[in-house]
Protein backbone atom coordinates (compact mmCIF):
# COMPACT_ATOMS: atom_id res chain seq x y z
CA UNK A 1 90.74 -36.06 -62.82
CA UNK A 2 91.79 -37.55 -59.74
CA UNK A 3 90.44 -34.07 -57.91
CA UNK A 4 87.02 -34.55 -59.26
CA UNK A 5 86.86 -38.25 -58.44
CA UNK A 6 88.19 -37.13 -54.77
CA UNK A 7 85.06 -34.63 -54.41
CA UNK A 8 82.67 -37.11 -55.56
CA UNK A 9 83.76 -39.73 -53.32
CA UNK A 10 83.24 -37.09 -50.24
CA UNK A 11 79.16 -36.23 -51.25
CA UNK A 12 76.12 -37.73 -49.81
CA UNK A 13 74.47 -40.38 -51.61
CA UNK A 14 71.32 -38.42 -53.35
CA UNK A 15 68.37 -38.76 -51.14
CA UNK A 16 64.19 -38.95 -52.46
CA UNK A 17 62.61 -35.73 -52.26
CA UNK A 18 59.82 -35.52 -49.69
CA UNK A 19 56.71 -33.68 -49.92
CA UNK A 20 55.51 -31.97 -46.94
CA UNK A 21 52.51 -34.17 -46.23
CA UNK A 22 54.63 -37.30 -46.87
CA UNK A 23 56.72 -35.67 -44.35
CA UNK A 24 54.06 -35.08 -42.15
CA UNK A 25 52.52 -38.53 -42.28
CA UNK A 26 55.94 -40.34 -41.95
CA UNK A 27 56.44 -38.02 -38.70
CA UNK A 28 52.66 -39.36 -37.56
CA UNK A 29 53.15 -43.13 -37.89
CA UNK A 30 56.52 -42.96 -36.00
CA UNK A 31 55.38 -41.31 -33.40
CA UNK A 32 52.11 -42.90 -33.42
CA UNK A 33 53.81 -46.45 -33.01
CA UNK A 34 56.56 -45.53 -30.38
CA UNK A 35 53.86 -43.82 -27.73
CA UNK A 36 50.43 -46.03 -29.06
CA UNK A 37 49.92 -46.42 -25.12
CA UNK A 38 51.33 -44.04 -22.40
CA UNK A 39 49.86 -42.08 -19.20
CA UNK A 40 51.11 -38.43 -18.32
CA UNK A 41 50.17 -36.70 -14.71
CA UNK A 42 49.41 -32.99 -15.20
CA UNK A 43 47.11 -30.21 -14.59
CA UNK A 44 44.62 -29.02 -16.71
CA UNK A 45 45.42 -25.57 -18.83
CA UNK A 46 43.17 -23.62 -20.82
CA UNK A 47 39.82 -26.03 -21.04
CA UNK A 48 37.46 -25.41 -23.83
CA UNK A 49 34.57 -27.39 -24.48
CA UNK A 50 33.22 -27.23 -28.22
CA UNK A 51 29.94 -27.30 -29.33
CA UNK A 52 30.57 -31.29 -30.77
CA UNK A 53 31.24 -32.02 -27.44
CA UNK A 54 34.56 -32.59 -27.74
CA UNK A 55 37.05 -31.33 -25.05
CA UNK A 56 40.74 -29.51 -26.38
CA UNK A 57 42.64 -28.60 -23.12
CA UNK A 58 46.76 -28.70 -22.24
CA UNK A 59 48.43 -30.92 -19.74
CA UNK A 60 51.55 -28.86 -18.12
CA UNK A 61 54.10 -29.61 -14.95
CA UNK A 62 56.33 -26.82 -13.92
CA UNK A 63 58.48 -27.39 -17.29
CA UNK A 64 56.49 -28.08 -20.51
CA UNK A 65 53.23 -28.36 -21.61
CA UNK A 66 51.29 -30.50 -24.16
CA UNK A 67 48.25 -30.19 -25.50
CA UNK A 68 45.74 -32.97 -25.58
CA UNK A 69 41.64 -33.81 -26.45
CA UNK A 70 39.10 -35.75 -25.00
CA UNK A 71 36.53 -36.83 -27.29
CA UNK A 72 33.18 -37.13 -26.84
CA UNK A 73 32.39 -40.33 -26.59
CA UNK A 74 35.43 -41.52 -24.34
CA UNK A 75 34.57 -38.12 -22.08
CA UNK A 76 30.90 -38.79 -21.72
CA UNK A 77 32.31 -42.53 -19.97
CA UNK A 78 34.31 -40.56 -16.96
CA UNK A 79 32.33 -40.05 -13.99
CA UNK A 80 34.72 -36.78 -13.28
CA UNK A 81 33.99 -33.43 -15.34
CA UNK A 82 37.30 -31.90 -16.59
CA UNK A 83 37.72 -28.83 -14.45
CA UNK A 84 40.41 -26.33 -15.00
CA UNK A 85 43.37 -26.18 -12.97
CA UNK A 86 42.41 -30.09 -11.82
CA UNK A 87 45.73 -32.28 -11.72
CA UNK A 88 44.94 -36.20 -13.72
CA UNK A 89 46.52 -39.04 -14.71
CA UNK A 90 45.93 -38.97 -18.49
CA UNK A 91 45.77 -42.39 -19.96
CA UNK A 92 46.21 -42.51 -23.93
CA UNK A 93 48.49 -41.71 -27.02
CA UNK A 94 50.37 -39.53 -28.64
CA UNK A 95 49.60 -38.29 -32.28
CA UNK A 96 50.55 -35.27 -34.01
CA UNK A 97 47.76 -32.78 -36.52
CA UNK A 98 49.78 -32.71 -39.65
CA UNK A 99 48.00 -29.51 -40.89
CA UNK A 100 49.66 -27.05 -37.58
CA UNK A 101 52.56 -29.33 -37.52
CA UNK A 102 51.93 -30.60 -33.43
CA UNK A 103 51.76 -33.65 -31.49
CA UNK A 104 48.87 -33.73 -29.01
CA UNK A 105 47.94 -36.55 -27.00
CA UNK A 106 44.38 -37.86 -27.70
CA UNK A 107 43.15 -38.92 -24.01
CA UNK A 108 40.99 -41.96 -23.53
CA UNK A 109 40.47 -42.19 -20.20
CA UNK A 110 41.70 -39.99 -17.04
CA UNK A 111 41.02 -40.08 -13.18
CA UNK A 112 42.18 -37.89 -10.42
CA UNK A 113 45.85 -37.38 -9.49
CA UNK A 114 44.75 -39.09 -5.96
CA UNK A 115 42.06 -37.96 -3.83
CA UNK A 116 43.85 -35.26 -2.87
CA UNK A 117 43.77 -32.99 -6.05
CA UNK A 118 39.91 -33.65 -6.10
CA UNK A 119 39.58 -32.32 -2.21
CA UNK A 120 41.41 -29.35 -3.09
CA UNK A 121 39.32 -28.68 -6.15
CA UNK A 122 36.24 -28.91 -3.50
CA UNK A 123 37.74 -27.04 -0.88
CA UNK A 124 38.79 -24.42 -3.53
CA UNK A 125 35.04 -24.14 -4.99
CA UNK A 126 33.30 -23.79 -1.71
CA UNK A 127 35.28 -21.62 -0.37
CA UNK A 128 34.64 -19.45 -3.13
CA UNK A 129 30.83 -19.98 -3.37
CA UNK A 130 30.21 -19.32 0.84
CA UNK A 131 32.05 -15.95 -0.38
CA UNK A 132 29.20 -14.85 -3.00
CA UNK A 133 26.48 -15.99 0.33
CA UNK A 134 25.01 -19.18 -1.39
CA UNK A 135 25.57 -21.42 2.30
CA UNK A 136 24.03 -18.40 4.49
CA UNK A 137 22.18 -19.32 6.62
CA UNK A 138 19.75 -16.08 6.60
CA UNK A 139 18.90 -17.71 3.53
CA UNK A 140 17.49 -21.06 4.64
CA UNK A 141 13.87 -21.95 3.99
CA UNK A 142 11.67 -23.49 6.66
CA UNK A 143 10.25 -27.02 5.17
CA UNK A 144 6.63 -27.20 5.35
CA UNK A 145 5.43 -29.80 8.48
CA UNK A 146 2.06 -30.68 6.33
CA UNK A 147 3.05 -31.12 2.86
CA UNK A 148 0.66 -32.33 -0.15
CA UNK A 149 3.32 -32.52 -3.10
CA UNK A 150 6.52 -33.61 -2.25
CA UNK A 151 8.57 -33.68 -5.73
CA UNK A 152 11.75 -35.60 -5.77
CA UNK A 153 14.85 -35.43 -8.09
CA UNK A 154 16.64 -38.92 -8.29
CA UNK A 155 17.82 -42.02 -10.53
CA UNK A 156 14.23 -43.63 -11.63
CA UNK A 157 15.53 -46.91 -11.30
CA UNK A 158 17.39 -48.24 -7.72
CA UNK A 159 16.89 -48.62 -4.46
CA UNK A 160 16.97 -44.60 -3.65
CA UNK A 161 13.32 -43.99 -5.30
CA UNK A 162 11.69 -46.93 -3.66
CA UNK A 163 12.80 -46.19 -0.41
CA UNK A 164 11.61 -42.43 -0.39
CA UNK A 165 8.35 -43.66 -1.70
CA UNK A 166 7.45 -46.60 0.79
CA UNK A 167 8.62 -44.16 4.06
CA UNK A 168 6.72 -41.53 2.58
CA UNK A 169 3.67 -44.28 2.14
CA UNK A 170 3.97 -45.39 5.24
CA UNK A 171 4.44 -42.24 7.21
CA UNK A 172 2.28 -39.62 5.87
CA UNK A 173 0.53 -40.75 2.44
CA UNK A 174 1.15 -37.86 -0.27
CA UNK A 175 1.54 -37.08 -3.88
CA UNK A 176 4.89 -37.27 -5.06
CA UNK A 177 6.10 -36.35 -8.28
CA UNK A 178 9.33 -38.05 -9.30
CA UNK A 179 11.92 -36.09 -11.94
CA UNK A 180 14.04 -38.97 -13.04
CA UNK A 181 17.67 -37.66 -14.12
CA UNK A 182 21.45 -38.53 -14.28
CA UNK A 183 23.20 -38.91 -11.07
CA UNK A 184 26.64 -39.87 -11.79
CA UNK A 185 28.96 -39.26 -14.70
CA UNK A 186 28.90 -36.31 -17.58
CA UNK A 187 25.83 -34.53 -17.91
CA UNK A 188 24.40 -35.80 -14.81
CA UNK A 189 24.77 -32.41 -12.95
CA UNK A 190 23.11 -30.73 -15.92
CA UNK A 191 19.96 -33.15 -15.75
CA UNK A 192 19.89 -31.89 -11.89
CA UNK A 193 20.45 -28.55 -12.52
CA UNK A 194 17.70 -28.48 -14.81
CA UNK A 195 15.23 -30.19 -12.81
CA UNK A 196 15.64 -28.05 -9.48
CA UNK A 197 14.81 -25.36 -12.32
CA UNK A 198 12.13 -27.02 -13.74
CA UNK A 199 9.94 -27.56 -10.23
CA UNK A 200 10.12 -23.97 -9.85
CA UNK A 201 8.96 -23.13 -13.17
CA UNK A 202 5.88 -25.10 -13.22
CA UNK A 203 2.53 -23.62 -12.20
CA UNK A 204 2.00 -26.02 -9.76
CA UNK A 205 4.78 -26.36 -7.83
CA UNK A 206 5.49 -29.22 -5.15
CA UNK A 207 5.47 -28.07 -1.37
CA UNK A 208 9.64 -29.58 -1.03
CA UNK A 209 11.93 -30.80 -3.27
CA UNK A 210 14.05 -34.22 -2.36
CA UNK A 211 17.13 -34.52 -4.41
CA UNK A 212 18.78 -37.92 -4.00
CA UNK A 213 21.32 -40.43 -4.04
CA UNK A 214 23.21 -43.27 -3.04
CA UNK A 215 26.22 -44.03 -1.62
CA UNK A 216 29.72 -43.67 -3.64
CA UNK A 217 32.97 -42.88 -4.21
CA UNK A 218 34.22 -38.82 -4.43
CA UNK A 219 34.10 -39.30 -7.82
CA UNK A 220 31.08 -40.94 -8.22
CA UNK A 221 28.98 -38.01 -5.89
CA UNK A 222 31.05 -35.80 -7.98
CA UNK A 223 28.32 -34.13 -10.27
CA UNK A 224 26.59 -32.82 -6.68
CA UNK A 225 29.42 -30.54 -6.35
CA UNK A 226 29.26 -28.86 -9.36
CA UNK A 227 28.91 -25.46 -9.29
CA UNK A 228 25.46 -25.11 -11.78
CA UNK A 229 23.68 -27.79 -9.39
CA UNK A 230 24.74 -26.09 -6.26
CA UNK A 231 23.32 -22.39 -7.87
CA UNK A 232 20.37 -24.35 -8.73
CA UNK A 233 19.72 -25.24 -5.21
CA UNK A 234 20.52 -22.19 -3.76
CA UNK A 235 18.16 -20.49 -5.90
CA UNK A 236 15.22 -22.65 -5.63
CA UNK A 237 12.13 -21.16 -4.33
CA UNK A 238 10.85 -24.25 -3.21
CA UNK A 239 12.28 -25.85 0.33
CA UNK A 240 15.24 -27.90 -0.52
CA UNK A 241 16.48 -30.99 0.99
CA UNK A 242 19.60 -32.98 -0.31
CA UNK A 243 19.70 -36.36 0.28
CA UNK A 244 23.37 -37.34 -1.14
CA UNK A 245 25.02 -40.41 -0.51
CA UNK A 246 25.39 -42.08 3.27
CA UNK A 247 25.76 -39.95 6.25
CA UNK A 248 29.31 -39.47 5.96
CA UNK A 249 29.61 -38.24 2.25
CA UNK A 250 29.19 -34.24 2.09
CA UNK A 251 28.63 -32.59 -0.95
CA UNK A 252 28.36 -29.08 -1.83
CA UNK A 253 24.64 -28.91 -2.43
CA UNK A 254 24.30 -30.10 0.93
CA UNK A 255 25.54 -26.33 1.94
CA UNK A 256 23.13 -25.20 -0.41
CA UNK A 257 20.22 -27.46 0.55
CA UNK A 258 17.22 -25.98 2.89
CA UNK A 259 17.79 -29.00 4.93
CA UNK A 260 20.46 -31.93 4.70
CA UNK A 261 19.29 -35.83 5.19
CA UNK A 262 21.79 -38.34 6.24
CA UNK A 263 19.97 -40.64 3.89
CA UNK A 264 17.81 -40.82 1.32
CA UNK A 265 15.09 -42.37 3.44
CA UNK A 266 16.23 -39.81 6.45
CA UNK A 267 14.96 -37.24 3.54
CA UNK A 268 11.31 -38.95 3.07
CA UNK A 269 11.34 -38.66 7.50
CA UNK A 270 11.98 -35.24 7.51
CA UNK A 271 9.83 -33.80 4.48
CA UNK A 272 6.75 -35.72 6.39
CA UNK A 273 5.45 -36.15 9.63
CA UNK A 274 4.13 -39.82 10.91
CA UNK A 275 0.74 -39.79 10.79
CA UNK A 276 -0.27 -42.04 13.19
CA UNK A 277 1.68 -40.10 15.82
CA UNK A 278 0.22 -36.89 13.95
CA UNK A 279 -2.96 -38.58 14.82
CA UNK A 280 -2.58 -39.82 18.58
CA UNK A 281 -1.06 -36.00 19.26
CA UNK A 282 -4.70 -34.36 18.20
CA UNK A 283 -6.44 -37.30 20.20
CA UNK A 284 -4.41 -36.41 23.29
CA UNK A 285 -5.19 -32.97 22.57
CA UNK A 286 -8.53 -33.54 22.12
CA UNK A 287 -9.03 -35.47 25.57
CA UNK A 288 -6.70 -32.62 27.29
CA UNK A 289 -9.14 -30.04 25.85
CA UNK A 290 -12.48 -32.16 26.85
CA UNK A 291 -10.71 -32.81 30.43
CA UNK A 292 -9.88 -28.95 30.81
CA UNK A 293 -13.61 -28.00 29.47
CA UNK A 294 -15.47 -29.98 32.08
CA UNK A 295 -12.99 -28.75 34.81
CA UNK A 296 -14.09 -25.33 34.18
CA UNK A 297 -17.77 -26.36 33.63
CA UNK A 298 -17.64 -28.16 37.44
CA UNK A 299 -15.57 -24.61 38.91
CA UNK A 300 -17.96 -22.47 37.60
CA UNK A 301 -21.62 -24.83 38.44
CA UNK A 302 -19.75 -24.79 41.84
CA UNK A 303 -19.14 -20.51 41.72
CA UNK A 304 -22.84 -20.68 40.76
CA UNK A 305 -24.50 -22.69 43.37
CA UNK A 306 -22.18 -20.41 46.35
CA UNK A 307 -23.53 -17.15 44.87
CA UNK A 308 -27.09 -18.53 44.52
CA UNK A 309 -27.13 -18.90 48.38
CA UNK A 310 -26.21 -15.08 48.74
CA UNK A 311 -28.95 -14.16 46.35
CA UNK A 312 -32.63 -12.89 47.41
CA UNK A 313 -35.55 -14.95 46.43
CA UNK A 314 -37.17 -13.48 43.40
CA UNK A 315 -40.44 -14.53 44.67
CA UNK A 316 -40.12 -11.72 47.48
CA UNK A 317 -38.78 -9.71 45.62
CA UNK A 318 -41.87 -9.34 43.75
CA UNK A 319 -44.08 -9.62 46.93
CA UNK A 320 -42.50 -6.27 48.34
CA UNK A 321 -43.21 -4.78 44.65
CA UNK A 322 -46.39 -6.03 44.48
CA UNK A 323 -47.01 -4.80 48.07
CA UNK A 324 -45.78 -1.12 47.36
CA UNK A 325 -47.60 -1.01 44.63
CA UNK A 326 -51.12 -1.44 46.01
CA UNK A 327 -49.90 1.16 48.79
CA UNK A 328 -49.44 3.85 46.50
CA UNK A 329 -52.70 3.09 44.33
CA UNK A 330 -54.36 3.41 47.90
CA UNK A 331 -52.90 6.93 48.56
CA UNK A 332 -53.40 8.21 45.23
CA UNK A 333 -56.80 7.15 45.79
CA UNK A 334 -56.88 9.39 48.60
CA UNK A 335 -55.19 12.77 46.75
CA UNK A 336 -56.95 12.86 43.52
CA UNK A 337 -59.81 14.68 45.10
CA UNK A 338 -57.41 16.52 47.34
CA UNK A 339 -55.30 17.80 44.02
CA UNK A 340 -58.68 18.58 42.21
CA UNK A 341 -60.05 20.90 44.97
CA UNK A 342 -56.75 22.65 45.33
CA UNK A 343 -56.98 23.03 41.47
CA UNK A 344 -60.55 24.81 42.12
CA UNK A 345 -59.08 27.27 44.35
CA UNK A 346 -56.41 28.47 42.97
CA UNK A 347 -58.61 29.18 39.55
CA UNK A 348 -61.20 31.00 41.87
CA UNK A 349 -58.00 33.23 43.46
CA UNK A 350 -57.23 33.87 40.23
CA UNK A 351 -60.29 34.54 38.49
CA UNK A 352 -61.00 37.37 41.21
CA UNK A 353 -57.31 38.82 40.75
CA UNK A 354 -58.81 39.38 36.95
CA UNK A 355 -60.80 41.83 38.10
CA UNK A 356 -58.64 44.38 39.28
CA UNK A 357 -57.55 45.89 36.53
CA UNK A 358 -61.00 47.17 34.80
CA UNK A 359 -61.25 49.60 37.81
CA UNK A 360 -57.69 50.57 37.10
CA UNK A 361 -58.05 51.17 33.66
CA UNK A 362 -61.30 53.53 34.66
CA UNK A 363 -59.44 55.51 37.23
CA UNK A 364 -56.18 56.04 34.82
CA UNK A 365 -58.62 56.82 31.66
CA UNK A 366 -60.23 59.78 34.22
CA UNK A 367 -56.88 60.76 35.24
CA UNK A 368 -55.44 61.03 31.39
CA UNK A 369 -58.79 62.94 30.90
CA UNK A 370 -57.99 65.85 33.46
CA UNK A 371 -54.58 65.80 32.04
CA UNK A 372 -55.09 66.61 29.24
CA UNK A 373 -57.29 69.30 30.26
CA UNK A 374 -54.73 70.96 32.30
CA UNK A 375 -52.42 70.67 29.29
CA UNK A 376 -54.32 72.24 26.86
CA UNK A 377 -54.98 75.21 29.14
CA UNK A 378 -50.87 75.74 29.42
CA UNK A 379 -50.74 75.73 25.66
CA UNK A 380 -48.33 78.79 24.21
CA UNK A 381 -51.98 79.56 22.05
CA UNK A 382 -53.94 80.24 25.16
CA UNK A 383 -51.68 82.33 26.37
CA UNK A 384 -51.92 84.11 23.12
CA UNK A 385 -55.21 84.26 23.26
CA UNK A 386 -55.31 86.11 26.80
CA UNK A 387 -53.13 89.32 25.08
CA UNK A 388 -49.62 88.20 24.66
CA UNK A 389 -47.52 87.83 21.79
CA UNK A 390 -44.69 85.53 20.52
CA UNK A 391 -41.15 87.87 18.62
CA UNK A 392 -39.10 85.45 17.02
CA UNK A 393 -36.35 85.90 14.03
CA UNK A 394 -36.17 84.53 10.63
CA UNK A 395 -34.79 81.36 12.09
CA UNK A 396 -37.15 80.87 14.75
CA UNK A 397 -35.31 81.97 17.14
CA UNK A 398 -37.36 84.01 20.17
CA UNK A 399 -36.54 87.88 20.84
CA UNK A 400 -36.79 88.06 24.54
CA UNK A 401 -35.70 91.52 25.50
CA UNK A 402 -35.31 94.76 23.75
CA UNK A 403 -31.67 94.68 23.45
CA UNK A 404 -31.82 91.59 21.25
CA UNK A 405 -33.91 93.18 19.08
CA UNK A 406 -32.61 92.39 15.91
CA UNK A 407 -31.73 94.46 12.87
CA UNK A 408 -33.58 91.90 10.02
CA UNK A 409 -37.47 91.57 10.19
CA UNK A 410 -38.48 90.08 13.32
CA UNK A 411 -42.27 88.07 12.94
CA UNK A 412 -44.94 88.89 15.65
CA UNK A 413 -47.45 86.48 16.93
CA UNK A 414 -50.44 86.93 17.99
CA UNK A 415 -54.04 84.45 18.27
CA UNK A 416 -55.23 85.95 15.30
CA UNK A 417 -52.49 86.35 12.93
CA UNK A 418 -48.09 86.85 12.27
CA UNK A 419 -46.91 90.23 11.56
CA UNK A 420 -42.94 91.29 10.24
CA UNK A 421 -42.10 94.50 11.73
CA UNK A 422 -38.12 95.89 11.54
CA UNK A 423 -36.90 98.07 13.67
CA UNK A 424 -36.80 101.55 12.75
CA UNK A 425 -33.57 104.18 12.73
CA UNK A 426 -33.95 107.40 14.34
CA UNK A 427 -36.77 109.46 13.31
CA UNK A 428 -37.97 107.11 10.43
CA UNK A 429 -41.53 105.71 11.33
CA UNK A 430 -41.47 101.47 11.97
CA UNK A 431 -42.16 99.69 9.21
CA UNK A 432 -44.83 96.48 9.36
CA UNK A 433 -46.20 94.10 7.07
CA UNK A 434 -49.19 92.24 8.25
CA UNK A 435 -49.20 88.44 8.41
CA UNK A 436 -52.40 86.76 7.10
CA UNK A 437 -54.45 85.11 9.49
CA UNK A 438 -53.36 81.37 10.25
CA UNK A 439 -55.53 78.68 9.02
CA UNK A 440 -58.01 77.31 10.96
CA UNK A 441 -57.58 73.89 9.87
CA UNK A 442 -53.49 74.36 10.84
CA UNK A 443 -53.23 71.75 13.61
CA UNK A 444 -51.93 73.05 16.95
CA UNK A 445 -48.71 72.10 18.25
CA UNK A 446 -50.63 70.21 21.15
């Protein structure tokens, strides 16, 4: 017995049993009330932005890491997006989410760990976007001297949009078209972004774009150097000038920009000329023009007058015409009967020439006459006629000697008639066959 008392003695006094959520919420509330109010430095891990708007990201040094939120409403009050990699001063408490069994810290507000973590996030991003070409400056747009829509991207409200429109009134009167948008704090490079975008979109689109600001902090010009507005400006169609802050601040749409402005107002001077001055410069010109017109008008009435001295009198001119003229009248005058008596002439010459030839043709129509006489009389048919006779063969060829005399018929002329005789052998009498007599209505060969 004394055993069994000694074990009891030696146990732990029987403790409640715990459910896991009563666990879980005990676990909440203690840490809950020993960090309600704390601040952690760290850099920003694995940012994720949900569609409520809410922003779940991890705070982490070279040892640990914790994971924290940012919800909407306390993130839309910072001025400075969350950007990965960015090292803040995280300003909040630490809970835990009983259903994965963490502790998070819920952030309520956060700045920059020092203006140097911001710088290097700058320096970072535009060294990176002169890389992809966005700052050549190949690329930059010539702003037009004479525009007629000027549109402008700024606060609606402030001294920034008054002062672009009175210097714009003053210098060079024009419509302006004003996009009002954001231009500090969450969403307020969005509203930029989107407004660059828009001016190019519309049919009508303005002649330059003015996007403006005032002066501020880093972190209040900080939505200018976010990488959508800085796209947007590179992109734009239109001719760009950025008009951030005072001359000193430098933002990254500045690179971007067609054409930086110190100031806002610098920005209304350089999208449009002064139009008084505008309008003294043509007057000058104008008088410069008039002056140089009637200098040349004097040079050449003076060119003129020299090289009228030089010139003949028209007047005699025409009086030696005039004179020449009546000359040759006179002396045509004169050869008209001349020409028509020589005309006379030479048709009498040549009217007696005509009459040559009929006694020509007489004596050569005599001449053909005997001719032909003489021809007639050497014809092979009045030689015929005076006792001779014509042997020729079969082919018409003539048998001129007895020699020749040919074996086949042989035909005989004579003026009255053909006859075929062959020659005979030895002691066989000559056969002959009697040609009838030609016709007398055969022409004669001549």
């Amino acid at each position: 017995m004394t055993e069994n008392l000694t074990n009891s003695l030696n146990q732990p006094p029987l403790m409640p049993i715990l459910s896991v959520s009563d666990l879980s919420l005990a676990l909440k509330r203690s840490v809950e009330d020993q960090f309600n109010f704390i601040r952690i430095k760290g850099e920003i891990s694995g940012l994720k932005r949900h569609s409520s708007g809410h922003i779940y990201y991890a705070l982490k040094d070279e040892n640990a890491v914790i994971d924290a939120v940012s919800w909407r409403g306390s993130y839309s009050r910072n001025p400075i997006q969350l950007e990965e990699g960015l090292e803040i001063i995280a300003t909040g408490r630490i809970t835990t989410y009983p259903a994965r069994s963490k502790y998070q810290m819920i952030v309520e507000s956060y700045e920059a760990s020092g203006q140097g973590a911001l710088l290097k996030l700058l320096e970072d991003r535009k060294r990176a976007l002169a890389a992809e070409g966005l700052f050549a400056a190949e690329h930059k747009k010539k702003i037009p001297p004479f525009p007629q829509t000027i549109g402008v991207i700024t606060s609606p409200t402030g001294a920034v949009i008054r002062d672009i429109l009175h210097r714009i009134q003053d210098r060079f009167p024009c419509h302006v078209i004003v996009w009002p948008v954001l231009v500090q704090g969450p969403g307020a490079a969005e509203q930029v972004a989107a407004a660059i975008q828009g001016f190019n979109a519309v049919s009508q689109r303005p002649d330059v774009l003015i996007v403006a600001r005032g002066g501020g902090s880093l972190e209040d010009l900080w939505a200018f150097n976010e990488e959508i507005v800085v796209r947007a400006a590179a992109a734009s169609q239109i001719p760009l000038i950025s008009a951030i802050g005072h001359e000193t601040d430098t933002t990254l749409i500045d690179y971007a920009a067609d054409l930086r402005a110190p100031t806002p107002t610098g920005a209304a001077e350089l999208a449009v000329p002064v139009l008084i001055d505008l309008i003294n410069y043509l007057q000058d010109r104008a008088r410069r023009q008039q002056d140089v017109m009637r200098q040349i008008i004097d040079n050449r009435q003076l060119r003129l007058a020299a090289l009228s001295r030089g010139l003949v009198h028209p007047q005699r001119l025409l009086e030696e015409r005039m004179q020449r003229v009546d000359d040759w009248s006179e002396r045509l005058g004169r050869c008209l009967p001349q020409f028509f008596q020589n005309l006379e002439d030479r048709l009498k010459m040549t009217f007696s020439r005509l009459r040559l030839p009929t006694s020509t043709l007489e004596i050569s129509e005599e001449r053909l006459k005997q001719l032909t006489t003489r021809l007639e009389q050497a014809s092979f048919e009045k030689v015929l006629e005076r006792g001779f006779l014509m042997a020729t063969t079969a082919q018409g060829e003539p048998v001129t000697s007895a020699k020749d005399f040919p074996e086949a018929p042989v035909q005989l002329t004579f003026a009255d008639g053909k006859v075929l005789v062959t020659k005979s052998r030895p002691g066989a009498p000559a056969s002959r066959s009697r040609s009838p007599k030609p016709n007398p209505e055969q022409p004669r060969l001549f």
